[in-house]
PDB file of N, CA and C in Angstrom:
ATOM      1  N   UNK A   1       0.153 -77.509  20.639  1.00  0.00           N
ATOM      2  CA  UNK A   1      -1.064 -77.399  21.427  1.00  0.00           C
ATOM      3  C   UNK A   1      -2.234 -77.814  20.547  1.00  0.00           C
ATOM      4  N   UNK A   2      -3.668 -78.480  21.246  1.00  0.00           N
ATOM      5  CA  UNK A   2      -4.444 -78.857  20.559  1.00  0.00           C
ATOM      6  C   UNK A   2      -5.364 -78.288  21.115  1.00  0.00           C
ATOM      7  N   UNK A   3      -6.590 -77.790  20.865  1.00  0.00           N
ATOM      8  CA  UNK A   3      -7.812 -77.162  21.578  1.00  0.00           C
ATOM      9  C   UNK A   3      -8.747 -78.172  21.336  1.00  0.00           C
ATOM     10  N   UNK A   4      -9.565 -78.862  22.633  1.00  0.00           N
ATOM     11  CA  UNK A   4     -10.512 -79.671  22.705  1.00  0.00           C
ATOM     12  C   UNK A   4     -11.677 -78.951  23.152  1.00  0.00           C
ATOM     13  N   UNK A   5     -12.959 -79.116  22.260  1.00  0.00           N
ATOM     14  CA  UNK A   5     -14.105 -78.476  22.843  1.00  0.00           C
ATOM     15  C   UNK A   5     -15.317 -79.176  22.552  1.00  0.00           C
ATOM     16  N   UNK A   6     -16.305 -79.345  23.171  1.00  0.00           N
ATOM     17  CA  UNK A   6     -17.267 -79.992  23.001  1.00  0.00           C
ATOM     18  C   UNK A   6     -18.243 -79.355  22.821  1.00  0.00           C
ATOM     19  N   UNK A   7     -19.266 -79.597  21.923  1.00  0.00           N
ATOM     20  CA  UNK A   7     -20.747 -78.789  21.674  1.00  0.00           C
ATOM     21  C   UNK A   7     -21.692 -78.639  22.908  1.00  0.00           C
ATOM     22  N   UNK A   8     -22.071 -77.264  23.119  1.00  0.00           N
ATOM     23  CA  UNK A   8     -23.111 -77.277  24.358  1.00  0.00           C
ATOM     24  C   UNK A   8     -24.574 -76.817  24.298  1.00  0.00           C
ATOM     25  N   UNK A   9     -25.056 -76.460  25.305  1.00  0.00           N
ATOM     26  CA  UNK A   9     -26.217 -75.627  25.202  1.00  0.00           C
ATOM     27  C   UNK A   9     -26.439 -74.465  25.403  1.00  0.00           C
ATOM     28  N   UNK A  10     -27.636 -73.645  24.880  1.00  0.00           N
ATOM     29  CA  UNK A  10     -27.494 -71.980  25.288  1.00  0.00           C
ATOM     30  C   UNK A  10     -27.515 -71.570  27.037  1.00  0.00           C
ATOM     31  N   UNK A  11     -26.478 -71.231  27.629  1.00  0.00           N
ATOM     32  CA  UNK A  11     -26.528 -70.778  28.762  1.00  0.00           C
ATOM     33  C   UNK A  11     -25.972 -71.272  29.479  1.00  0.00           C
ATOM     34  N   UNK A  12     -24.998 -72.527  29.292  1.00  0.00           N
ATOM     35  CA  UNK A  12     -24.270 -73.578  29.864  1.00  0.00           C
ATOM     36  C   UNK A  12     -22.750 -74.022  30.118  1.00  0.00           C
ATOM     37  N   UNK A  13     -22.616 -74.123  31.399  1.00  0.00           N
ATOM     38  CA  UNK A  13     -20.436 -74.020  30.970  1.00  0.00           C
ATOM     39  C   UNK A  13     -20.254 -75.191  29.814  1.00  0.00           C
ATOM     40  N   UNK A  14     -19.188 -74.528  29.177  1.00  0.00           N
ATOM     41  CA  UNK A  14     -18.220 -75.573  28.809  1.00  0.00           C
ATOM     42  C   UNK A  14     -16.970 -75.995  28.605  1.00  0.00           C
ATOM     43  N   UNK A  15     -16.625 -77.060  29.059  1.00  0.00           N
ATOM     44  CA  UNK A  15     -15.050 -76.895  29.310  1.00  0.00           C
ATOM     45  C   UNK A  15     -14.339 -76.732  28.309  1.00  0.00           C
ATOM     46  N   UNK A  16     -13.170 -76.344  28.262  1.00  0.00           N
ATOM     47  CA  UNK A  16     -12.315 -76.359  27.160  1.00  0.00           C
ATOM     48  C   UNK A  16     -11.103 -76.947  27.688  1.00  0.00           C
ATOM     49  N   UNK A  17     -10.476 -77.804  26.911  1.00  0.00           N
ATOM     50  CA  UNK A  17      -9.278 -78.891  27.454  1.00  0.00           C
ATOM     51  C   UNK A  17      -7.798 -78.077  26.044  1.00  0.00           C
ATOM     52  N   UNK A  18      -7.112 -77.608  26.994  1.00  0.00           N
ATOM     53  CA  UNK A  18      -5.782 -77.319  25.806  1.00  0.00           C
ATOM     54  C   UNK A  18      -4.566 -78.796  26.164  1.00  0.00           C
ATOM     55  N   UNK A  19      -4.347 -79.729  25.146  1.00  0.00           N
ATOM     56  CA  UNK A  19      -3.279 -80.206  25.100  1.00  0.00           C
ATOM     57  C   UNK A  19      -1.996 -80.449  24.624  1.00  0.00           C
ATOM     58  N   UNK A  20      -1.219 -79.641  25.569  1.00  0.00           N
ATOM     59  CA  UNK A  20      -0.093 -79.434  25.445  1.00  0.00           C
ATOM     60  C   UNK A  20       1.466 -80.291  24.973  1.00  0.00           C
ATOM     61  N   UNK A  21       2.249 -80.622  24.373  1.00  0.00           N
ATOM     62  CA  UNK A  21       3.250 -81.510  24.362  1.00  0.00           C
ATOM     63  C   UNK A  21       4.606 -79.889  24.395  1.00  0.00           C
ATOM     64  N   UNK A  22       5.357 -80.994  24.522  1.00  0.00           N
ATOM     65  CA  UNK A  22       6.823 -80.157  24.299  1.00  0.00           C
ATOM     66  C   UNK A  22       7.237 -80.158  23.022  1.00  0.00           C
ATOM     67  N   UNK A  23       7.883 -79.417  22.122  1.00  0.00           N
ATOM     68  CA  UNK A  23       8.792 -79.919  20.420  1.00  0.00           C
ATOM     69  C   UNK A  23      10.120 -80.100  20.682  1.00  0.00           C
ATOM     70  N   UNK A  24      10.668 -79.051  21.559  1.00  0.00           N
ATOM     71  CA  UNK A  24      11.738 -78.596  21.400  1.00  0.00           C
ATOM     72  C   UNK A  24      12.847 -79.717  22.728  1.00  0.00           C
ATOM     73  N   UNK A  25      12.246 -80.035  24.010  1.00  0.00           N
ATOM     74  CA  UNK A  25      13.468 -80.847  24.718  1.00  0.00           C
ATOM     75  C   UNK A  25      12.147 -81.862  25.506  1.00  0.00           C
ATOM     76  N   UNK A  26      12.929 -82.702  25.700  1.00  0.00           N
ATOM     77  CA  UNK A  26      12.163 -83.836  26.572  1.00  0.00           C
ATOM     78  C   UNK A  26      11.330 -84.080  26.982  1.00  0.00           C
ATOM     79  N   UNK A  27      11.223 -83.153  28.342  1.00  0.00           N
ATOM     80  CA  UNK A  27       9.936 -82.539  29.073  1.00  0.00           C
ATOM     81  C   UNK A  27      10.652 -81.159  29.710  1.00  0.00           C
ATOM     82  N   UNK A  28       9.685 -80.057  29.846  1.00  0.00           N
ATOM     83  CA  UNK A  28       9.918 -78.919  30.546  1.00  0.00           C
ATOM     84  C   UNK A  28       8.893 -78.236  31.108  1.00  0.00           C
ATOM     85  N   UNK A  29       8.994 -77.395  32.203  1.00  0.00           N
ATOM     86  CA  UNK A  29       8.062 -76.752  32.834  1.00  0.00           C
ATOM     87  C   UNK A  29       7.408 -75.512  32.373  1.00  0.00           C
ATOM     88  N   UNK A  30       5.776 -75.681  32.171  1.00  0.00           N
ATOM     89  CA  UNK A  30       5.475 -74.452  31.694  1.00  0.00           C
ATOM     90  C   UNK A  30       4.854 -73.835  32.624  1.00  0.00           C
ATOM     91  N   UNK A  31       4.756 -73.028  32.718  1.00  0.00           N
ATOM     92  CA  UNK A  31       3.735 -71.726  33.798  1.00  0.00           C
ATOM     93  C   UNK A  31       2.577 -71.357  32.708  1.00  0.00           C
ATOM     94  N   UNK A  32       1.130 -71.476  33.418  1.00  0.00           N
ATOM     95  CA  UNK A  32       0.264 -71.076  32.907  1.00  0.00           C
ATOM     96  C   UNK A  32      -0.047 -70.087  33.949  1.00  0.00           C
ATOM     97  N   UNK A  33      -0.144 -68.689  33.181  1.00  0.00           N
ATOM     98  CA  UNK A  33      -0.398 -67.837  34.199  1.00  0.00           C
ATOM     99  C   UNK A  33      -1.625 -66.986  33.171  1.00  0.00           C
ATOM    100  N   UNK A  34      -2.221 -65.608  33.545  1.00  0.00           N
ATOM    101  CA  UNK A  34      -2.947 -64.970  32.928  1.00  0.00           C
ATOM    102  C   UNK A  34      -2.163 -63.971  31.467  1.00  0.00           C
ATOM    103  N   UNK A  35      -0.564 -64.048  32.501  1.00  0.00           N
ATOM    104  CA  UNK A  35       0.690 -63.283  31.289  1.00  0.00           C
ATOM    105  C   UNK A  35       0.696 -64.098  30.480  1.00  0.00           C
ATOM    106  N   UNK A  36       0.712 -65.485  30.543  1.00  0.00           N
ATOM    107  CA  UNK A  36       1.208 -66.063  29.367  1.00  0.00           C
ATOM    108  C   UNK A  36       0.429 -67.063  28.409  1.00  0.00           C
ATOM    109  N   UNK A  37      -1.065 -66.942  28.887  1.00  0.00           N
ATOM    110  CA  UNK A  37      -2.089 -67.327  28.025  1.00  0.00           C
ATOM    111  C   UNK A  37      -2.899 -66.745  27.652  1.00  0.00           C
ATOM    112  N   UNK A  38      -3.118 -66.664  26.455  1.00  0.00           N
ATOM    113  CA  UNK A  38      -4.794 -65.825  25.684  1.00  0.00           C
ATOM    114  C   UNK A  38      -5.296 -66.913  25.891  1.00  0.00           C
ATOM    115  N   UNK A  39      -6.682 -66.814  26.100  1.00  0.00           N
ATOM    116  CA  UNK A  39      -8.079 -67.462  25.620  1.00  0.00           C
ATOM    117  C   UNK A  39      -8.952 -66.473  24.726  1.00  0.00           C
ATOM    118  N   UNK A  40      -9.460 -66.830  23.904  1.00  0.00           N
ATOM    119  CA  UNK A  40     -10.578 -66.197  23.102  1.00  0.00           C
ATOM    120  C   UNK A  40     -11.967 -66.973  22.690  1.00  0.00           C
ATOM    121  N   UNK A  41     -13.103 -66.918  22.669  1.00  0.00           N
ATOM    122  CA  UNK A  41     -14.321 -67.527  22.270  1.00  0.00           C
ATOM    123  C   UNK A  41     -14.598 -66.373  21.723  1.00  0.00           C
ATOM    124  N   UNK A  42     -14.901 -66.927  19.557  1.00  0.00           N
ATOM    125  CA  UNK A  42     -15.191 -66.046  19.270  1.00  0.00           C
ATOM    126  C   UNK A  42     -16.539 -66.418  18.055  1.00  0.00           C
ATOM    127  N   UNK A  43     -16.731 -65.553  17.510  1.00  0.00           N
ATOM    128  CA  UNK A  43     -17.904 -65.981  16.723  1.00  0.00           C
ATOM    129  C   UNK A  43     -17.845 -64.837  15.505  1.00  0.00           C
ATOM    130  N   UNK A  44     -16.873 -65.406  14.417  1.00  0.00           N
ATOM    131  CA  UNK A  44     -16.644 -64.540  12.894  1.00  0.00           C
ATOM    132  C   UNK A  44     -15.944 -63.917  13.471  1.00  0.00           C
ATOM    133  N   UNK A  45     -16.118 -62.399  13.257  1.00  0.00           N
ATOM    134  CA  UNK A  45     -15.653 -61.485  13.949  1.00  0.00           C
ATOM    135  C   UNK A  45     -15.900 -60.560  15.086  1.00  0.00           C
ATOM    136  N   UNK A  46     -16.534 -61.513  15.788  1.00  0.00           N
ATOM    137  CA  UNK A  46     -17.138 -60.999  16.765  1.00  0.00           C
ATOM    138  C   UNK A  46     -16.111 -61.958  18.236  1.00  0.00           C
ATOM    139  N   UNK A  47     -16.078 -61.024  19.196  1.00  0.00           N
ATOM    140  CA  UNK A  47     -14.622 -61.475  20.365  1.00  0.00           C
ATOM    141  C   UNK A  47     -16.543 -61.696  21.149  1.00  0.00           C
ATOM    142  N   UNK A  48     -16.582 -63.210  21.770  1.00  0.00           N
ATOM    143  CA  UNK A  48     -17.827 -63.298  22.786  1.00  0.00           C
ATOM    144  C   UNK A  48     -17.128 -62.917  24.064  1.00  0.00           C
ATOM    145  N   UNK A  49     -16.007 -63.369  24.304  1.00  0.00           N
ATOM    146  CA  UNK A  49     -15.401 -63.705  25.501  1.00  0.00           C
ATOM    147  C   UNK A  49     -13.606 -63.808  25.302  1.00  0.00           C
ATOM    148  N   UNK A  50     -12.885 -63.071  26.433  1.00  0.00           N
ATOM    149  CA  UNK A  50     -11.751 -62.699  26.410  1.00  0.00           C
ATOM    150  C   UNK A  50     -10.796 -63.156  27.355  1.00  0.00           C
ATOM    151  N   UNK A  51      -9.904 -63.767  27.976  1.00  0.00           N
ATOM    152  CA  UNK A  51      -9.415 -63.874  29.136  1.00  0.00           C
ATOM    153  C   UNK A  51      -8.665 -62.548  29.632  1.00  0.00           C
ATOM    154  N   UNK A  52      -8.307 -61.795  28.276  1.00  0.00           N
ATOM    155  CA  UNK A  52      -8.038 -60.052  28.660  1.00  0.00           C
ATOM    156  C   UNK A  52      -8.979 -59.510  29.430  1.00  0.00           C
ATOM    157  N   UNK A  53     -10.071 -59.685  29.226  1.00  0.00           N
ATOM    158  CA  UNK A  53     -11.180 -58.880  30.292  1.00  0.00           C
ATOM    159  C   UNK A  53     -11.432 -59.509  31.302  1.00  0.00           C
ATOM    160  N   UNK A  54     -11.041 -60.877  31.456  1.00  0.00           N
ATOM    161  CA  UNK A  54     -11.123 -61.789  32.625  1.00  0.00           C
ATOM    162  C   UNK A  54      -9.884 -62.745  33.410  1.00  0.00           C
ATOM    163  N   UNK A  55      -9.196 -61.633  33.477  1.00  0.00           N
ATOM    164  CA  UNK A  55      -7.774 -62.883  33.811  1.00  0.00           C
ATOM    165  C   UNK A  55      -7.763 -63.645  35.141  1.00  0.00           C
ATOM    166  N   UNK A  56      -8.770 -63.355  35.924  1.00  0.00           N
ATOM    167  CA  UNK A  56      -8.907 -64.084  37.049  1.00  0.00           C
ATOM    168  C   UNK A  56      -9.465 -65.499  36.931  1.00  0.00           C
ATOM    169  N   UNK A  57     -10.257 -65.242  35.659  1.00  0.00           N
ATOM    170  CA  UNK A  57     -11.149 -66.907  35.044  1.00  0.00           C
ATOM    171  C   UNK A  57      -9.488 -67.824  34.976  1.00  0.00           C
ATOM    172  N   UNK A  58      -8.613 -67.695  34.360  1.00  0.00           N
ATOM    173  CA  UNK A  58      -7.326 -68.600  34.134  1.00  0.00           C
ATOM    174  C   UNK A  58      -6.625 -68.840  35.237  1.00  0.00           C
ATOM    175  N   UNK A  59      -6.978 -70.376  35.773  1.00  0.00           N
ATOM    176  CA  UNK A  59      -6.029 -70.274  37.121  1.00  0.00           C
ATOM    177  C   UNK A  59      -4.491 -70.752  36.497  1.00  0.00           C
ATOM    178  N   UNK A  60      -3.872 -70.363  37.306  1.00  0.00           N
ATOM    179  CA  UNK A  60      -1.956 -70.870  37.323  1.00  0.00           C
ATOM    180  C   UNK A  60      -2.145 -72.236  37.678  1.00  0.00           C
ATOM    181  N   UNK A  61      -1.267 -72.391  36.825  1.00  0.00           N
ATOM    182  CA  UNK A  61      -0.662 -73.488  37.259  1.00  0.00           C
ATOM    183  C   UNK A  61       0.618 -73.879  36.451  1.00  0.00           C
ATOM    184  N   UNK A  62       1.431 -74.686  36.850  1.00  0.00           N
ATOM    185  CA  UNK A  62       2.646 -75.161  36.716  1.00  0.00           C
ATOM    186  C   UNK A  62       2.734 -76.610  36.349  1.00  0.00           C
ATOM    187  N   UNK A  63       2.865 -77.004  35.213  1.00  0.00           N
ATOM    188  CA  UNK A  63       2.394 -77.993  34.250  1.00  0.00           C
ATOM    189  C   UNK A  63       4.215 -78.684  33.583  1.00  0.00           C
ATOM    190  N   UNK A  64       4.069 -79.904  33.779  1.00  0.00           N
ATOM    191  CA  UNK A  64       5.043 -80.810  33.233  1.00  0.00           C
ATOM    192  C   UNK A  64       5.082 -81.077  32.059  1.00  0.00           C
ATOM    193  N   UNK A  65       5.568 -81.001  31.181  1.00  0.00           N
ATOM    194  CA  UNK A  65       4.968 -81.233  29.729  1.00  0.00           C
ATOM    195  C   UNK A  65       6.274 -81.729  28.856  1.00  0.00           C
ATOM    196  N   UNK A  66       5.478 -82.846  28.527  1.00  0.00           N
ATOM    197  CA  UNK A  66       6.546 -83.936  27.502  1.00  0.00           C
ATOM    198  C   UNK A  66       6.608 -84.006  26.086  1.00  0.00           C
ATOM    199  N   UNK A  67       7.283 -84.799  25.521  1.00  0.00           N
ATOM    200  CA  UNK A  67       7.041 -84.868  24.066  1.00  0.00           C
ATOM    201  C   UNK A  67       6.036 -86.264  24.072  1.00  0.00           C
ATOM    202  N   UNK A  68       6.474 -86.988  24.851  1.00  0.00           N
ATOM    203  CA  UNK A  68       5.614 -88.480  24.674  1.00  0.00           C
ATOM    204  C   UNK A  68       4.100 -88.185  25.049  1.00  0.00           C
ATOM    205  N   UNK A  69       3.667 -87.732  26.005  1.00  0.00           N
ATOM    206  CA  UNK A  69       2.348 -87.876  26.008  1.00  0.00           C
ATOM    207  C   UNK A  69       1.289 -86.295  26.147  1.00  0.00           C
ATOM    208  N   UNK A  70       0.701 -85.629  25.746  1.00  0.00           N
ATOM    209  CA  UNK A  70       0.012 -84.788  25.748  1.00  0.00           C
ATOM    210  C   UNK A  70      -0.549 -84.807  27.643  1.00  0.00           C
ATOM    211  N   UNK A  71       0.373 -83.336  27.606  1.00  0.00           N
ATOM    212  CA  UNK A  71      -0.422 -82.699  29.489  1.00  0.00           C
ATOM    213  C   UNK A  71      -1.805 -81.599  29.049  1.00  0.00           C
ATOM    214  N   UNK A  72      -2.679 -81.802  30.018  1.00  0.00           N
ATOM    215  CA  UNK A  72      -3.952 -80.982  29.776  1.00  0.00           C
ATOM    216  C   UNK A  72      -4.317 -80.444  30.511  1.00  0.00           C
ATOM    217  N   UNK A  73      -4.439 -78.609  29.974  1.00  0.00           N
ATOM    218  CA  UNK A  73      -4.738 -77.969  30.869  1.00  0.00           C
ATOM    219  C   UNK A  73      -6.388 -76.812  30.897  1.00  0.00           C
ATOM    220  N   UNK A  74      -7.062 -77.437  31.688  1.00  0.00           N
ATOM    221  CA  UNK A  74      -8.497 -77.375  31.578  1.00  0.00           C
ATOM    222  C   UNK A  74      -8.597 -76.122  31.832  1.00  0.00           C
ATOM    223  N   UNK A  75     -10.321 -75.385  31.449  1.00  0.00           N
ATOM    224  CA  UNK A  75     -10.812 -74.309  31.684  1.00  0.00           C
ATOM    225  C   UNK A  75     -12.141 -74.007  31.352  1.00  0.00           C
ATOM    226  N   UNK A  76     -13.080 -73.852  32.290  1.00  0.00           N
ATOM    227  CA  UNK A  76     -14.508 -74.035  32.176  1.00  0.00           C
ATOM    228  C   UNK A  76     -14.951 -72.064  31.230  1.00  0.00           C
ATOM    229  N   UNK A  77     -15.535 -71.998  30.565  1.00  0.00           N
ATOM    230  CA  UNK A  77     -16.473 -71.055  30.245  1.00  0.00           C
ATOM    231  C   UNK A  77     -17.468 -71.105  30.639  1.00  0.00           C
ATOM    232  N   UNK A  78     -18.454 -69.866  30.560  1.00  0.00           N
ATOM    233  CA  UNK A  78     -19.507 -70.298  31.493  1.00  0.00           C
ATOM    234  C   UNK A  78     -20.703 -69.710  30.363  1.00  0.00           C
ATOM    235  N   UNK A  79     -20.191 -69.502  29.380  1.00  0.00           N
ATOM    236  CA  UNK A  79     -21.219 -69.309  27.890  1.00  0.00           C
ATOM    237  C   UNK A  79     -22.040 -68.100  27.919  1.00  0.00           C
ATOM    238  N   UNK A  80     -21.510 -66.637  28.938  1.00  0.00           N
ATOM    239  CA  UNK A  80     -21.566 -65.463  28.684  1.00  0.00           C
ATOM    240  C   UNK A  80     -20.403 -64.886  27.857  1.00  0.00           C
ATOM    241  N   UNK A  81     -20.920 -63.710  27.565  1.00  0.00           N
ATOM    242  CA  UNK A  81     -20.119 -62.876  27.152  1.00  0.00           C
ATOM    243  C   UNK A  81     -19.350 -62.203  28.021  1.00  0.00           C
ATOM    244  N   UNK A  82     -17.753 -61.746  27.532  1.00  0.00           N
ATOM    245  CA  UNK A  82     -17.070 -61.209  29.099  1.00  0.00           C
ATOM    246  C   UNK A  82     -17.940 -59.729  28.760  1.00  0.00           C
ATOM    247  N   UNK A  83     -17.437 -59.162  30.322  1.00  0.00           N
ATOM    248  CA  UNK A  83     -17.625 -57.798  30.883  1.00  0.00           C
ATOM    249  C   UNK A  83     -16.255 -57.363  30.851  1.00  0.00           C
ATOM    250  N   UNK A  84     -16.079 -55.773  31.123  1.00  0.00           N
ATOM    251  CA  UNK A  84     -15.134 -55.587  31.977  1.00  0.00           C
ATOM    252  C   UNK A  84     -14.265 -56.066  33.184  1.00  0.00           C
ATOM    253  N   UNK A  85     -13.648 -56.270  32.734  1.00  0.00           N
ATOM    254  CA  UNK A  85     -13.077 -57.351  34.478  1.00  0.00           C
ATOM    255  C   UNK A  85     -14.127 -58.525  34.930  1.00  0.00           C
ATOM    256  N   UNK A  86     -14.951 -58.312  34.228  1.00  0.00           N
ATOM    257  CA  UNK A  86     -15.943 -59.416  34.864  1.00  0.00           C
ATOM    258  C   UNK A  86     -16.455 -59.619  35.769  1.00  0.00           C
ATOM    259  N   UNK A  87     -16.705 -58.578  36.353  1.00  0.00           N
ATOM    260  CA  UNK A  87     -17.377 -58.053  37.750  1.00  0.00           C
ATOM    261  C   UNK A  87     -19.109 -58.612  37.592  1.00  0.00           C
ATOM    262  N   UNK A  88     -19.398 -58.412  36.661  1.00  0.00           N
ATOM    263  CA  UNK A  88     -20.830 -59.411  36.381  1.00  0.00           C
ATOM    264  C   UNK A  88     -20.970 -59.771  35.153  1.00  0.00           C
ATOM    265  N   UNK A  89     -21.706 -61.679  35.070  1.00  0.00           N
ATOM    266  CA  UNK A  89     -21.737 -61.604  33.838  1.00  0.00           C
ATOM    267  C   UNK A  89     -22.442 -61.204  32.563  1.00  0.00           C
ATOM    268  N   UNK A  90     -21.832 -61.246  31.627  1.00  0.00           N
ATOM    269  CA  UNK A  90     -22.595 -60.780  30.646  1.00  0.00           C
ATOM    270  C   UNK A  90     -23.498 -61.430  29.762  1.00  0.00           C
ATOM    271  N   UNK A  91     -24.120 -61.039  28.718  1.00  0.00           N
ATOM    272  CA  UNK A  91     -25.191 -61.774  28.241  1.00  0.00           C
ATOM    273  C   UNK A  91     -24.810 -63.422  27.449  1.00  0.00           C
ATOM    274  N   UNK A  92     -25.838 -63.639  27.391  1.00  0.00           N
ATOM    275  CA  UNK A  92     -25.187 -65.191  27.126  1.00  0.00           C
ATOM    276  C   UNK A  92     -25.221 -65.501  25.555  1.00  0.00           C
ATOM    277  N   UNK A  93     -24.328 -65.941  25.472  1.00  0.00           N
ATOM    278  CA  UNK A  93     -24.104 -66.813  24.008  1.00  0.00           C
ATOM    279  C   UNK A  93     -25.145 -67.201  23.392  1.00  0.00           C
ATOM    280  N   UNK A  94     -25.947 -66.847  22.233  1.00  0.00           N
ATOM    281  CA  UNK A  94     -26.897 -67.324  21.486  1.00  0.00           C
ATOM    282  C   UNK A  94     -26.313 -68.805  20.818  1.00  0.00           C
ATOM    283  N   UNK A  95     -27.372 -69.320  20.011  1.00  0.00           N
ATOM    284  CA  UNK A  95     -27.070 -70.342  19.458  1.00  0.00           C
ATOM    285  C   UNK A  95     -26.698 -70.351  18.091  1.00  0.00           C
ATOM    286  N   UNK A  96     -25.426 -70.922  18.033  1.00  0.00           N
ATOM    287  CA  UNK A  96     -24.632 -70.985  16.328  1.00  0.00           C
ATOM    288  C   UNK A  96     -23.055 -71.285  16.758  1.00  0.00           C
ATOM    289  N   UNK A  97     -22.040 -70.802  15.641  1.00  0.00           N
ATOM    290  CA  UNK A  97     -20.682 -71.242  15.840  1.00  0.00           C
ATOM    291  C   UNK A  97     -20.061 -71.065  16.093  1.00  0.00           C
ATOM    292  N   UNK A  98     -19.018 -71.175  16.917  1.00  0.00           N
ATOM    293  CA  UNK A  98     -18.161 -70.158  18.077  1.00  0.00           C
ATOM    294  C   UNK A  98     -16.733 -71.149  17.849  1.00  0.00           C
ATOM    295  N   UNK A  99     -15.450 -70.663  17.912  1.00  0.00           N
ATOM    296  CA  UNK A  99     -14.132 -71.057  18.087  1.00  0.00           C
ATOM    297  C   UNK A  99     -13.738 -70.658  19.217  1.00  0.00           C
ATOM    298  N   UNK A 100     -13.007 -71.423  19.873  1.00  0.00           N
ATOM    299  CA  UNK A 100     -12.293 -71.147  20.997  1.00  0.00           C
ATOM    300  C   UNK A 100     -10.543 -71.160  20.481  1.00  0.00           C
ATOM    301  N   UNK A 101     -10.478 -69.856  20.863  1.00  0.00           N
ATOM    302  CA  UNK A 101      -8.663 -69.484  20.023  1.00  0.00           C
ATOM    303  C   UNK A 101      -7.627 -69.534  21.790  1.00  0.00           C
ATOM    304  N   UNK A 102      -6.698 -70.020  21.825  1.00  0.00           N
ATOM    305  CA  UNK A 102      -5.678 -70.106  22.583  1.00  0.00           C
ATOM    306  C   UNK A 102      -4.191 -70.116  22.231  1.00  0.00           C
ATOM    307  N   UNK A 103      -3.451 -68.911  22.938  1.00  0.00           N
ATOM    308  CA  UNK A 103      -2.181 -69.036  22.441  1.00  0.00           C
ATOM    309  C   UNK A 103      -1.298 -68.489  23.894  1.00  0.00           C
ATOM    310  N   UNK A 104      -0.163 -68.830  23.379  1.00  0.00           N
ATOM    311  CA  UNK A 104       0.788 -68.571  24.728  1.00  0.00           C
ATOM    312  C   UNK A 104       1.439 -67.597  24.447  1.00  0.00           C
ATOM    313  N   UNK A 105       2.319 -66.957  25.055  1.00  0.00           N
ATOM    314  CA  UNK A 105       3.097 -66.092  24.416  1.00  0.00           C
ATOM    315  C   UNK A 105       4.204 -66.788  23.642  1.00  0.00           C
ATOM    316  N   UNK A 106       4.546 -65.688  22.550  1.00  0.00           N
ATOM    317  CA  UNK A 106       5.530 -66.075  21.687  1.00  0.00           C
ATOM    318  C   UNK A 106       4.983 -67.243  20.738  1.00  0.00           C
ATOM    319  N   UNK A 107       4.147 -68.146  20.716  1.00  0.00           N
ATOM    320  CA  UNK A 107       3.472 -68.737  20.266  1.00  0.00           C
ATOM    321  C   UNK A 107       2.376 -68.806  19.193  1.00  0.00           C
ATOM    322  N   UNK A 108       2.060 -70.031  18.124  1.00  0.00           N
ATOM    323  CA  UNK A 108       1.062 -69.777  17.732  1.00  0.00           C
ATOM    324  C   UNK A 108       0.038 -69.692  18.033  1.00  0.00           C
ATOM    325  N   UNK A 109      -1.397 -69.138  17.745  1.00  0.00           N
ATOM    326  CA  UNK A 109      -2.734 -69.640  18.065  1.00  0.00           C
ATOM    327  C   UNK A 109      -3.033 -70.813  17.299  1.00  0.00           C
ATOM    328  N   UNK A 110      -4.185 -71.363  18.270  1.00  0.00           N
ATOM    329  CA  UNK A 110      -4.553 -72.739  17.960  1.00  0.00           C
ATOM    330  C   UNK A 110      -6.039 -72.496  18.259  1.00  0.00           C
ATOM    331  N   UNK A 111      -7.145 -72.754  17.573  1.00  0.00           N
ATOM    332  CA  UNK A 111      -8.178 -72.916  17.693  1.00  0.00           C
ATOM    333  C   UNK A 111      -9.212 -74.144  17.411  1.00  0.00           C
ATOM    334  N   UNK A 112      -9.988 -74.476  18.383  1.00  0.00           N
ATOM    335  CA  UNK A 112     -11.341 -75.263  18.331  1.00  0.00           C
ATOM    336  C   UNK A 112     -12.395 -74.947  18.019  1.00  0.00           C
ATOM    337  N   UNK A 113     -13.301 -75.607  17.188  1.00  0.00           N
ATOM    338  CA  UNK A 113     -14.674 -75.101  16.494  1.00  0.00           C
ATOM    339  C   UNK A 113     -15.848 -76.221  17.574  1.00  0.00           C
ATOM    340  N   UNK A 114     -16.951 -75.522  17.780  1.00  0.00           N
ATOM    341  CA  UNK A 114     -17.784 -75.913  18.500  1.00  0.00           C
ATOM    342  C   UNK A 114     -19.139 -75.337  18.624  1.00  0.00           C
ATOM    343  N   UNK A 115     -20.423 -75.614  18.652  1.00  0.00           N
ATOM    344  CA  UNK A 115     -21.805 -75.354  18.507  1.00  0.00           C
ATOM    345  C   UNK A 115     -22.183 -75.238  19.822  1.00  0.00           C
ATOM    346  N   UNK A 116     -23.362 -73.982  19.597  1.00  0.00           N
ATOM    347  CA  UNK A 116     -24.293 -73.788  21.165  1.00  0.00           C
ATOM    348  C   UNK A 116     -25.272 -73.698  20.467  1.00  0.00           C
ATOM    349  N   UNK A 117     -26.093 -74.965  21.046  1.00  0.00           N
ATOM    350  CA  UNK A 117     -27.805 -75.225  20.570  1.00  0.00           C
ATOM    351  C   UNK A 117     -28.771 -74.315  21.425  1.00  0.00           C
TER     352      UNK A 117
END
């Protein structure tokens, strides 16, 4: 897996692109569900944003995934901080350096580095 992220602005979505390949057989089917993906946006040691507190933000989907070409599976942030369940959002991301960490289960994490001006 590769984490793609692009630099944004204070208060602004931004997408995050995970691309996926297979190691192990040809191509096989993965399930992206809320069970079987973390998302994290974090900043040092500080968690901004969780897909644990928000598992409704991660939609499913059911993804083909090869060794030959990288499948991508998108996901907008919206550059608050989570809430509880996320029933409203929370305050927004100041400006400085934030990683976006993603892992599957059983899996490693993989993280992207990225700026909010």
């Amino acid at each position: 897996m590769r984490v793609v992220v692009s630099d944004s602005k204070m208060g602004e979505a931004n997408k995050v692109r995970l691309l996926l390949t297979s190691i192990k057989s040809t191509a096989c089917t993965l399930a992206i569900t809320p069970e079987s993906l973390v998302l994290r946006v974090t900043s040092g040691p500080d968690v901004i944003w969780t897909s644990d507190n928000c598992p409704d933000k991660l939609l499913a989907r059911a993804l083909v995934v090869t060794q030959d070409s990288p499948t991508s599976y998108d996901f907008v942030w919206d550059g608050h901080r989570s809430t509880d369940s996320c029933r409203a959002p929370g305050k927004v991301a100041r400006p400085g350096g934030y990683w976006v960490e993603a892992a599957l289960i059983g899996a490693d994490t993989h993280k992207g580095f990225f700026d909010i001006t």
